[in-house]
N, C-alpha and C. Protein backbone atom coordinates (compact mmCIF):
# COMPACT_ATOMS: atom_id res chain seq x y z
N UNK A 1 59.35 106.21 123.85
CA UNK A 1 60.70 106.23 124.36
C UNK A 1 61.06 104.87 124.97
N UNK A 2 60.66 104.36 125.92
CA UNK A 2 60.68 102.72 126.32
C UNK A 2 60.44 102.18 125.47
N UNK A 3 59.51 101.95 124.88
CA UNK A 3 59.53 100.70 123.32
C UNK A 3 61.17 100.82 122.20
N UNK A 4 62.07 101.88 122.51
CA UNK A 4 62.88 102.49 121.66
C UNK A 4 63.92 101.81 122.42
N UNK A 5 63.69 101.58 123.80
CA UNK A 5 65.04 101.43 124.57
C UNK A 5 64.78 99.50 125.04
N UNK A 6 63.44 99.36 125.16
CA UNK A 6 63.48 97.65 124.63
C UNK A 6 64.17 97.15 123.67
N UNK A 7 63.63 97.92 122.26
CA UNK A 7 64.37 97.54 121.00
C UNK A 7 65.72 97.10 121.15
N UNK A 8 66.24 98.32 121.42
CA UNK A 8 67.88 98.58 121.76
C UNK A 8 68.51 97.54 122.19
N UNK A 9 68.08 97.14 123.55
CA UNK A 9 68.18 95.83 124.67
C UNK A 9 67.70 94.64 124.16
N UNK A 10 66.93 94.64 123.00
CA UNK A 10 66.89 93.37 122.36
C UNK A 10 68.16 93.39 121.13
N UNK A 11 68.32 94.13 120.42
CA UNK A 11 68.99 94.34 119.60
C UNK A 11 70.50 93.85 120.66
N UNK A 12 70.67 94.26 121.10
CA UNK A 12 71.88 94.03 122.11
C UNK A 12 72.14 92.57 122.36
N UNK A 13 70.76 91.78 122.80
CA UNK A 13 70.45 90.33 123.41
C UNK A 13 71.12 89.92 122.43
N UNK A 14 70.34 90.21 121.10
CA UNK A 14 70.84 89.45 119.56
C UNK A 14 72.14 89.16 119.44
N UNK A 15 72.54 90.39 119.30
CA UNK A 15 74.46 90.29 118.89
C UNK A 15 74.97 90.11 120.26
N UNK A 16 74.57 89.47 121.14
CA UNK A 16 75.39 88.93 122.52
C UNK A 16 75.01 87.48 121.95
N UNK A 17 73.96 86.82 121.37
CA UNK A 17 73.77 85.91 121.42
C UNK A 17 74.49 84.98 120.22
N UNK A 18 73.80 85.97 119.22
CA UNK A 18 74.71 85.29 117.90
C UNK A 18 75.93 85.95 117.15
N UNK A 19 76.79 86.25 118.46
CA UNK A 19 77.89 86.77 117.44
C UNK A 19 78.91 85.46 118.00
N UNK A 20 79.80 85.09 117.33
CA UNK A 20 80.29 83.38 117.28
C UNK A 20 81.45 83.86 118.04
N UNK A 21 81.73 83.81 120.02
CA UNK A 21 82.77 84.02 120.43
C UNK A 21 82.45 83.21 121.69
N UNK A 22 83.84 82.39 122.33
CA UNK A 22 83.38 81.71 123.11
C UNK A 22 83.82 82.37 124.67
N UNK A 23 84.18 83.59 124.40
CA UNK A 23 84.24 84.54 125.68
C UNK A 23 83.48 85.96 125.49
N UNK A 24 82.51 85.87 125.24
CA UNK A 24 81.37 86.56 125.21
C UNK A 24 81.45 87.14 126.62
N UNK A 25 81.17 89.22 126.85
CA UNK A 25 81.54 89.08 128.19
C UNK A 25 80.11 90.49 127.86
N UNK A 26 80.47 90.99 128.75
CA UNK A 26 79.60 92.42 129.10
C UNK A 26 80.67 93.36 127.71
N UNK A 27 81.57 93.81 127.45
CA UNK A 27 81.60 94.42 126.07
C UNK A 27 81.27 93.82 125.30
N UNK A 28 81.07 92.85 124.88
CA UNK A 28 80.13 92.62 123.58
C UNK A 28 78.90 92.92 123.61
N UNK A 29 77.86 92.79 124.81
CA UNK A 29 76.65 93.18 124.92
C UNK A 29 76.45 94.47 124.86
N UNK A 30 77.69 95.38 125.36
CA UNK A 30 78.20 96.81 125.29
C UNK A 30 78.01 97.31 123.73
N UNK A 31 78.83 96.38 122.83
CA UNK A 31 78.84 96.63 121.37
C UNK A 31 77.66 96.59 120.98
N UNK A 32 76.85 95.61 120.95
CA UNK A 32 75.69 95.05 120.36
C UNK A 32 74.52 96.35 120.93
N UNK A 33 74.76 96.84 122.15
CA UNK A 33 74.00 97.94 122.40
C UNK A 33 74.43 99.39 121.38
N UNK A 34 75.47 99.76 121.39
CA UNK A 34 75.95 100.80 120.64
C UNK A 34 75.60 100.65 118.89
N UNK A 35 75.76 99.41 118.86
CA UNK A 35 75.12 98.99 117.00
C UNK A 35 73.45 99.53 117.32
N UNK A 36 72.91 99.19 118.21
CA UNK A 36 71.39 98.98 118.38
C UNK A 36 71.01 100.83 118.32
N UNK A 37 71.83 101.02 119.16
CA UNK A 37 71.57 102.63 119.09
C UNK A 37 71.89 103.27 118.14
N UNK A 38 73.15 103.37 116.96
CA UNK A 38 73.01 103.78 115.88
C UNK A 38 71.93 103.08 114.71
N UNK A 39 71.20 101.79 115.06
CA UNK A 39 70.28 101.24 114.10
C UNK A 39 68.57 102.60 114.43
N UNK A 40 68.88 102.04 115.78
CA UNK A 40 67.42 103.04 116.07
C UNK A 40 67.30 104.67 115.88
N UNK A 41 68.77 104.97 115.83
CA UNK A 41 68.96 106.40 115.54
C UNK A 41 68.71 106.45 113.90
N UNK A 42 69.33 105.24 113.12
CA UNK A 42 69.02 106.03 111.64
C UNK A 42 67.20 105.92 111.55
N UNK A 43 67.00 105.02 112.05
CA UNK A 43 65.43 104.73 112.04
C UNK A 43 64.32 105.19 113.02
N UNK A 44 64.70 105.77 113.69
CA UNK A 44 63.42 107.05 114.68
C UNK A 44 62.75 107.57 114.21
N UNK A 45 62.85 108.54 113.16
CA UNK A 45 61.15 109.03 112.20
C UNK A 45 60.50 107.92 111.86
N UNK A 46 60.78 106.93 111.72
CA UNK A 46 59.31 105.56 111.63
C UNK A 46 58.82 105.52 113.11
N UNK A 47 59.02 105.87 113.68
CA UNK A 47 58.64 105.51 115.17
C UNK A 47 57.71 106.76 115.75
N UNK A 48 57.73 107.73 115.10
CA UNK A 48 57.28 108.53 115.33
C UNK A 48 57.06 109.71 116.72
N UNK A 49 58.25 109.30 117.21
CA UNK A 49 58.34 109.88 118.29
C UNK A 49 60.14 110.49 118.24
N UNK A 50 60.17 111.55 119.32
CA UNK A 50 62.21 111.48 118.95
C UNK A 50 62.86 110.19 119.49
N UNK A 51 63.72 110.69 119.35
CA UNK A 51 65.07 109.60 119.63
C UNK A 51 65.10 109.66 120.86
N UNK A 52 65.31 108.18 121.80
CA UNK A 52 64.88 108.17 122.82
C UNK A 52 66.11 108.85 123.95
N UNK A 53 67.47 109.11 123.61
CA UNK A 53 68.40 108.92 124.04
C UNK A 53 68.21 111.10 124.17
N UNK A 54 67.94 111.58 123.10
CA UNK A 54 67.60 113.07 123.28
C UNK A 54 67.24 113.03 124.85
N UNK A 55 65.91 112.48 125.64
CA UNK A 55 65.36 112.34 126.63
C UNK A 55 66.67 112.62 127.48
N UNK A 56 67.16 111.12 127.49
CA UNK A 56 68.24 111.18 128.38
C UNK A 56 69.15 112.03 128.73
N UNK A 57 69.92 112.82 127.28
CA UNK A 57 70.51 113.82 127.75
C UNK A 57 70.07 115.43 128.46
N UNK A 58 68.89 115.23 128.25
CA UNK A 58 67.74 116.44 128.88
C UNK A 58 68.07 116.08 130.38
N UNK A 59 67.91 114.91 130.85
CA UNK A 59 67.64 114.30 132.06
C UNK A 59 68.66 114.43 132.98
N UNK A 60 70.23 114.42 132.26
CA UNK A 60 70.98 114.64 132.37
C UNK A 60 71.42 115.80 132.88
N UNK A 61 71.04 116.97 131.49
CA UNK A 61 71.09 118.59 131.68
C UNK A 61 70.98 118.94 132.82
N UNK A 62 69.58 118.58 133.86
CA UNK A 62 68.87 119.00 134.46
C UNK A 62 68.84 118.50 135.73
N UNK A 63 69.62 117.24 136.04
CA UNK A 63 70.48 116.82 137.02
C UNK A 63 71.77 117.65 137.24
N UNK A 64 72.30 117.89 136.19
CA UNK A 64 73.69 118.95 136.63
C UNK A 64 73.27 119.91 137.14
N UNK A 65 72.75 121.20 136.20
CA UNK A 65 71.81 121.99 136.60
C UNK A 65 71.38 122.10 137.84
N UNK A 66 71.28 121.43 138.27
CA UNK A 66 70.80 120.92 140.21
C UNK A 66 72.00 120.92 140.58
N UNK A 67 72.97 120.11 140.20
CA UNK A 67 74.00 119.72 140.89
C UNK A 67 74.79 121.69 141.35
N UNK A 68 75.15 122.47 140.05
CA UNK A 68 75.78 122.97 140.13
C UNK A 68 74.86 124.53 141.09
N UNK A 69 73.54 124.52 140.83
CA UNK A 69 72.64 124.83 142.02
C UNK A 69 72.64 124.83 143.32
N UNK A 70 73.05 123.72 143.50
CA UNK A 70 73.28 123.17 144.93
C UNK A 70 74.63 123.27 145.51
N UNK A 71 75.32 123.23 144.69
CA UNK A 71 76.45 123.70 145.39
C UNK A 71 76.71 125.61 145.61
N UNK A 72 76.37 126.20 144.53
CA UNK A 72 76.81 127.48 144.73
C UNK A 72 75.24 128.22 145.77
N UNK A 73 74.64 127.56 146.07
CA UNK A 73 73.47 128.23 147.22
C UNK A 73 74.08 127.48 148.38
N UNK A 74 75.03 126.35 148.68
CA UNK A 74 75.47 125.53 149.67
C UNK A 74 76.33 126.58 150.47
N UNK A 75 77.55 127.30 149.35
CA UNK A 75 78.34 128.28 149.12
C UNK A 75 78.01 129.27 150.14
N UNK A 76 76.46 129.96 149.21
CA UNK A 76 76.40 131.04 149.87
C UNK A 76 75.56 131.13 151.30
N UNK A 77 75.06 129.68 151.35
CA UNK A 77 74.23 129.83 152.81
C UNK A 77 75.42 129.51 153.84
N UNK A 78 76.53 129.00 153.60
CA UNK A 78 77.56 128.36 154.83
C UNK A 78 78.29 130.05 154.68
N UNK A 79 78.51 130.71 153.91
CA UNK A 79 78.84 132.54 153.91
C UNK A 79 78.12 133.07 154.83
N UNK A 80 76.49 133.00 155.13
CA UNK A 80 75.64 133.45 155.32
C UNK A 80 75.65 133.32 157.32
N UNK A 81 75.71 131.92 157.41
CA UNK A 81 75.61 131.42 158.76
C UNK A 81 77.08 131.56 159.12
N UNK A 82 78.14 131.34 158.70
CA UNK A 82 79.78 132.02 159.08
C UNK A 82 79.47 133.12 159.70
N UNK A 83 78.92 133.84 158.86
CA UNK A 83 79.44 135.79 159.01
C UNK A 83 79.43 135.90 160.50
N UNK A 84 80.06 136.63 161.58
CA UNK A 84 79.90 136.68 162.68
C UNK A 84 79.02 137.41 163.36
N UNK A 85 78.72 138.16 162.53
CA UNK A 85 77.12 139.45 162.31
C UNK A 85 75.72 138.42 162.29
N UNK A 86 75.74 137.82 161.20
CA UNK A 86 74.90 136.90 160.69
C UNK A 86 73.37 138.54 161.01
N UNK A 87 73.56 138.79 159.96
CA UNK A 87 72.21 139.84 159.25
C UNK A 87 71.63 139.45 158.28
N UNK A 88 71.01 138.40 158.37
CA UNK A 88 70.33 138.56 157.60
C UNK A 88 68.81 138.58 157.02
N UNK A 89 67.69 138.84 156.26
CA UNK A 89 66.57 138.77 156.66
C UNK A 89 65.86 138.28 155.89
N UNK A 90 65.38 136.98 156.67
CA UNK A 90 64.18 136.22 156.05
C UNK A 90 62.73 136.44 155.50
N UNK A 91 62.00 135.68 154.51
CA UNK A 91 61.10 136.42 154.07
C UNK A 91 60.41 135.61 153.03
N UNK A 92 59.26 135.97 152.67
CA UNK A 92 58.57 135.09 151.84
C UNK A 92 57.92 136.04 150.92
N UNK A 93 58.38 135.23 149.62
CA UNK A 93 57.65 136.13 148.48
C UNK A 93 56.89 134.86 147.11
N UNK A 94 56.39 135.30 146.05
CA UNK A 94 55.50 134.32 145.25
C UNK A 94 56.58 134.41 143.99
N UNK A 95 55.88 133.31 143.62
CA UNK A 95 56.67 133.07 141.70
C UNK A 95 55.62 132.76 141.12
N UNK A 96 55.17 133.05 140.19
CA UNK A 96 54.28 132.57 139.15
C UNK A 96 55.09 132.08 138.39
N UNK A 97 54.63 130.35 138.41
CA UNK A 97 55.10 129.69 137.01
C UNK A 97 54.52 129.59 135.78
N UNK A 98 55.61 129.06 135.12
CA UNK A 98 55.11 128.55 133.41
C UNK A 98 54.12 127.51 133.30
N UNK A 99 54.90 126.08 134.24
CA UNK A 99 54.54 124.85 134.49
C UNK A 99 53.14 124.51 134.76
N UNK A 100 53.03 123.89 133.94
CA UNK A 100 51.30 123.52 134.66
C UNK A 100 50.84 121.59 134.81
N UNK A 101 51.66 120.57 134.04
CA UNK A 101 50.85 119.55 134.91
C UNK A 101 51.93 119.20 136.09
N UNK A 102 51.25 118.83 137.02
CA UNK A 102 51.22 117.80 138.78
C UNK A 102 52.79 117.53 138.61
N UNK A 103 53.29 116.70 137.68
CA UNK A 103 54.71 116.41 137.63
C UNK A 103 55.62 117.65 137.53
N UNK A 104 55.29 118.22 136.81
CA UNK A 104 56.03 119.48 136.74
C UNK A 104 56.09 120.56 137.70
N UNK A 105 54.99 120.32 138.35
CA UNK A 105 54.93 121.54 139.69
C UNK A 105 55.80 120.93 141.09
N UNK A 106 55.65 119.40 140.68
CA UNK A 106 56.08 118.61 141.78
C UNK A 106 57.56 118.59 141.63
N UNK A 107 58.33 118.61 140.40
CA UNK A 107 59.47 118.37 140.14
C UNK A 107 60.49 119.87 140.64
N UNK A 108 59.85 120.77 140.32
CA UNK A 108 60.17 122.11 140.37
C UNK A 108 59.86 122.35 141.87
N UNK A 109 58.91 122.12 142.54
CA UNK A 109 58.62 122.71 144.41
C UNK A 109 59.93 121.57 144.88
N UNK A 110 60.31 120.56 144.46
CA UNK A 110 61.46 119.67 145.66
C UNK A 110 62.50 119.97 145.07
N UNK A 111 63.01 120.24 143.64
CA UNK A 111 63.94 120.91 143.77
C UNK A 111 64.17 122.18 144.31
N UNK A 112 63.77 123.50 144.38
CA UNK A 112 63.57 124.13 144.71
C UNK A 112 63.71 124.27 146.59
N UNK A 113 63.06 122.91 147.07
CA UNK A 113 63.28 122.62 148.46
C UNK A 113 64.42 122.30 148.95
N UNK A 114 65.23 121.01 148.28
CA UNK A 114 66.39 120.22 147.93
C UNK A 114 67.52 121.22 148.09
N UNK A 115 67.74 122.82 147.36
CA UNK A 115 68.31 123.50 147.28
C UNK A 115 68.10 124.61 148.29
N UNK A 116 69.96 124.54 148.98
CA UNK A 116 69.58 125.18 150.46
C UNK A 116 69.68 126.77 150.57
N UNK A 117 68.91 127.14 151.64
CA UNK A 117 68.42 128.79 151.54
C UNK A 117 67.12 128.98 151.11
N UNK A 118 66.09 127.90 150.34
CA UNK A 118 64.78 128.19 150.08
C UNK A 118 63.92 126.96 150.35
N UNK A 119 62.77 127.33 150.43
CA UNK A 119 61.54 126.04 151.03
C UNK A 119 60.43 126.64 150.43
N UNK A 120 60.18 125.66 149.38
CA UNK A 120 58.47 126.32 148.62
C UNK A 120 57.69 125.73 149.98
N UNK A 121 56.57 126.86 150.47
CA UNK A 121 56.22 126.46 151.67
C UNK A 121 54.56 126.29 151.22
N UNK A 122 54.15 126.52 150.01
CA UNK A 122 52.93 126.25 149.37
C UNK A 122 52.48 126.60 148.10
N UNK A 123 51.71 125.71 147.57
CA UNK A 123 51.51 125.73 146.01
C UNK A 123 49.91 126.27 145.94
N UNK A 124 49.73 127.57 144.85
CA UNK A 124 47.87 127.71 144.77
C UNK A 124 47.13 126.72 144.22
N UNK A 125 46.21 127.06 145.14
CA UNK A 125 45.09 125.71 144.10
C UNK A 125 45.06 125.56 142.58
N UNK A 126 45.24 126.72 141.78
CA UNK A 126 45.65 126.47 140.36
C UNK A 126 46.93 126.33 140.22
N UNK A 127 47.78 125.86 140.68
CA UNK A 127 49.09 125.50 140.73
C UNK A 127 49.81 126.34 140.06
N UNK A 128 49.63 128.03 140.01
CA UNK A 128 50.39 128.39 139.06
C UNK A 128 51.05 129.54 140.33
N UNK A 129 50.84 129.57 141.35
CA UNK A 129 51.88 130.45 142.19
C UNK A 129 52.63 129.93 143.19
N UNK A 130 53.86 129.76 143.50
CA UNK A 130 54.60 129.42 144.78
C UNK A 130 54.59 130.08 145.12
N UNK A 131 54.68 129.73 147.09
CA UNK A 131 54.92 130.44 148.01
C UNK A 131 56.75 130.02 148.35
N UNK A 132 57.52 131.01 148.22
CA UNK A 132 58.71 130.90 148.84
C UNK A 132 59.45 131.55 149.99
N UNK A 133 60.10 130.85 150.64
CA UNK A 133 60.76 131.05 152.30
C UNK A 133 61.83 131.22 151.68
N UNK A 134 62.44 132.15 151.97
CA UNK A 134 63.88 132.41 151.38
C UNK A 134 64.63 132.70 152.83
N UNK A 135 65.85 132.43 152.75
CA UNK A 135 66.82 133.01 153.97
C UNK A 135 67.23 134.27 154.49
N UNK A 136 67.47 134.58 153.10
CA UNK A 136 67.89 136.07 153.38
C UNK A 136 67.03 137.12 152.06
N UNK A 137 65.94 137.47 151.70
CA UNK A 137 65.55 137.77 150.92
C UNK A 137 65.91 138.81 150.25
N UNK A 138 67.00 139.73 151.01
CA UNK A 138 67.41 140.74 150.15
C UNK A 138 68.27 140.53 149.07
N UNK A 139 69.25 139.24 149.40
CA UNK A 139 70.24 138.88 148.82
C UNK A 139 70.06 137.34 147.97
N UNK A 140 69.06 136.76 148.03
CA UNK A 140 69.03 135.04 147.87
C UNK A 140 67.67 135.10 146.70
N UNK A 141 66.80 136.07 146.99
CA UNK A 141 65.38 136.35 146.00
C UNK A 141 65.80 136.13 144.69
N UNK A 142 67.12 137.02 144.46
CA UNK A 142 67.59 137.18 142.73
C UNK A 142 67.84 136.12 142.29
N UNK A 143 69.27 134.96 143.39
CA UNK A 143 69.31 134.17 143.41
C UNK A 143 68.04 132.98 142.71
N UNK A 144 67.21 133.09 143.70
CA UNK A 144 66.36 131.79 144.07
C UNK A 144 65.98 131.83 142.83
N UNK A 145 65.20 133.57 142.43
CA UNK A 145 64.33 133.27 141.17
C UNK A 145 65.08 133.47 139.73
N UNK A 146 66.46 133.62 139.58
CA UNK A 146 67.53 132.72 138.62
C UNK A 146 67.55 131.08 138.67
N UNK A 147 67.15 130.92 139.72
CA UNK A 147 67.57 129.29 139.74
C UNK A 147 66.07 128.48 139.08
N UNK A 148 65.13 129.12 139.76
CA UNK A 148 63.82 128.73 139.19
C UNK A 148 63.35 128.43 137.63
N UNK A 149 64.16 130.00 136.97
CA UNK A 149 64.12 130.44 135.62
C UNK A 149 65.00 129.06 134.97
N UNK A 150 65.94 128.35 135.02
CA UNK A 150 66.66 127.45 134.94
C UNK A 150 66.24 125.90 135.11
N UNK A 151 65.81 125.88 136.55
CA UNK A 151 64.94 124.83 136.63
C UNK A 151 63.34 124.67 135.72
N UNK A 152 62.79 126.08 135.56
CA UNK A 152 61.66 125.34 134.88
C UNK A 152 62.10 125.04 133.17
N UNK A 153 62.85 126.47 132.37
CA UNK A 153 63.43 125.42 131.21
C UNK A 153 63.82 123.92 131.29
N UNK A 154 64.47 123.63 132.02
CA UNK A 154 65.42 122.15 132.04
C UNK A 154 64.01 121.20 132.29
N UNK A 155 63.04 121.19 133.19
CA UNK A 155 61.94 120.88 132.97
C UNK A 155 61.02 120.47 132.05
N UNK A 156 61.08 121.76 131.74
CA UNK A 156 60.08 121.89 130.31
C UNK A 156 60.58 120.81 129.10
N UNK A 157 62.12 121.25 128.80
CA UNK A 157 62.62 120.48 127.71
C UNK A 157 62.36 118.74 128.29
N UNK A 158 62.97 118.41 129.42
CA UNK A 158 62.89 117.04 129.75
C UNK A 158 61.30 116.29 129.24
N UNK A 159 60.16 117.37 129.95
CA UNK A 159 58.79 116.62 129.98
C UNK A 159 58.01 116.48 128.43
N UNK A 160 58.74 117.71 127.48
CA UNK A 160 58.18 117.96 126.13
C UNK A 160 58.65 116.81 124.98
């Protein structure tokens, strides 16, 4: 994927360098990148790996994915601490994941943290169970472990 996106950025250098204009600015290097990326796109099965830019939009996915995570648990924890009752009951329960290398357990426990109303508060030595602190567990559990189910696809696709 980096050797794909050097290319690109050289391919780019090129047609910034030798295309014959004497106001050469950042869109031409713009152009010369977009040529570079349809060159490396017809030519990626020689490379033997995918197309490096697939990556990116995974990376992408899975940043929103968070984004839109984080706001609707933001939602329901500022609901939660409003209420003038405020009932609600905290609690800790496990997830067994899919995920199994270090990056992936790591990527999945801080998001998971990052996103408010839950705190992975410990990982098993075989890294395949979280411990989760939830806020309100009667109501946030379904939640949390929808969001998980989400986060580890978007994961998975990014690291594969």
């Amino acid at each position: 994927m980096l050797g794909q996106f050097i290319i690109n950025l050289f391919i780019a250098a090129l047609w910034f360098l030798l295309k014959d204009d004497p106001t050469a600015d950042f869109t031409t290097f713009m152009s010369g990148f977009l040529v570079g990326t349809l060159i490396l796109y017809a030519m990626h099965r020689f490379f033997g790996t995918q197309f490096y830019l697939r990556r990116v939009l995974k990376i992408i996915k899975l940043i929103l994915i968070f984004i839109r995570e984080l706001l609707s648990s933001s939602v329901s924890v500022l609901k939660q601490v409003l209420d003038p009752q405020m009932n609600f009951t905290p609690g800790i329960f496990t997830y067994e994941t899919k995920l199994e290398g270090d990056y992936q357990i790591t990527t999945l426990a801080l998001l998971l943290t990052l996103t408010p109303g839950s705190v992975v508060m410990e990982v098993s030595e075989d890294n395949s169970t979280f411990y989760i602190h939830a806020m309100d567990i009667e109501e946030s559990k379904e939640t949390v472990l929808r969001s998980i189910g989400k986060f580890e696809r978007a994961i998975l696709e990014v690291t594969q």
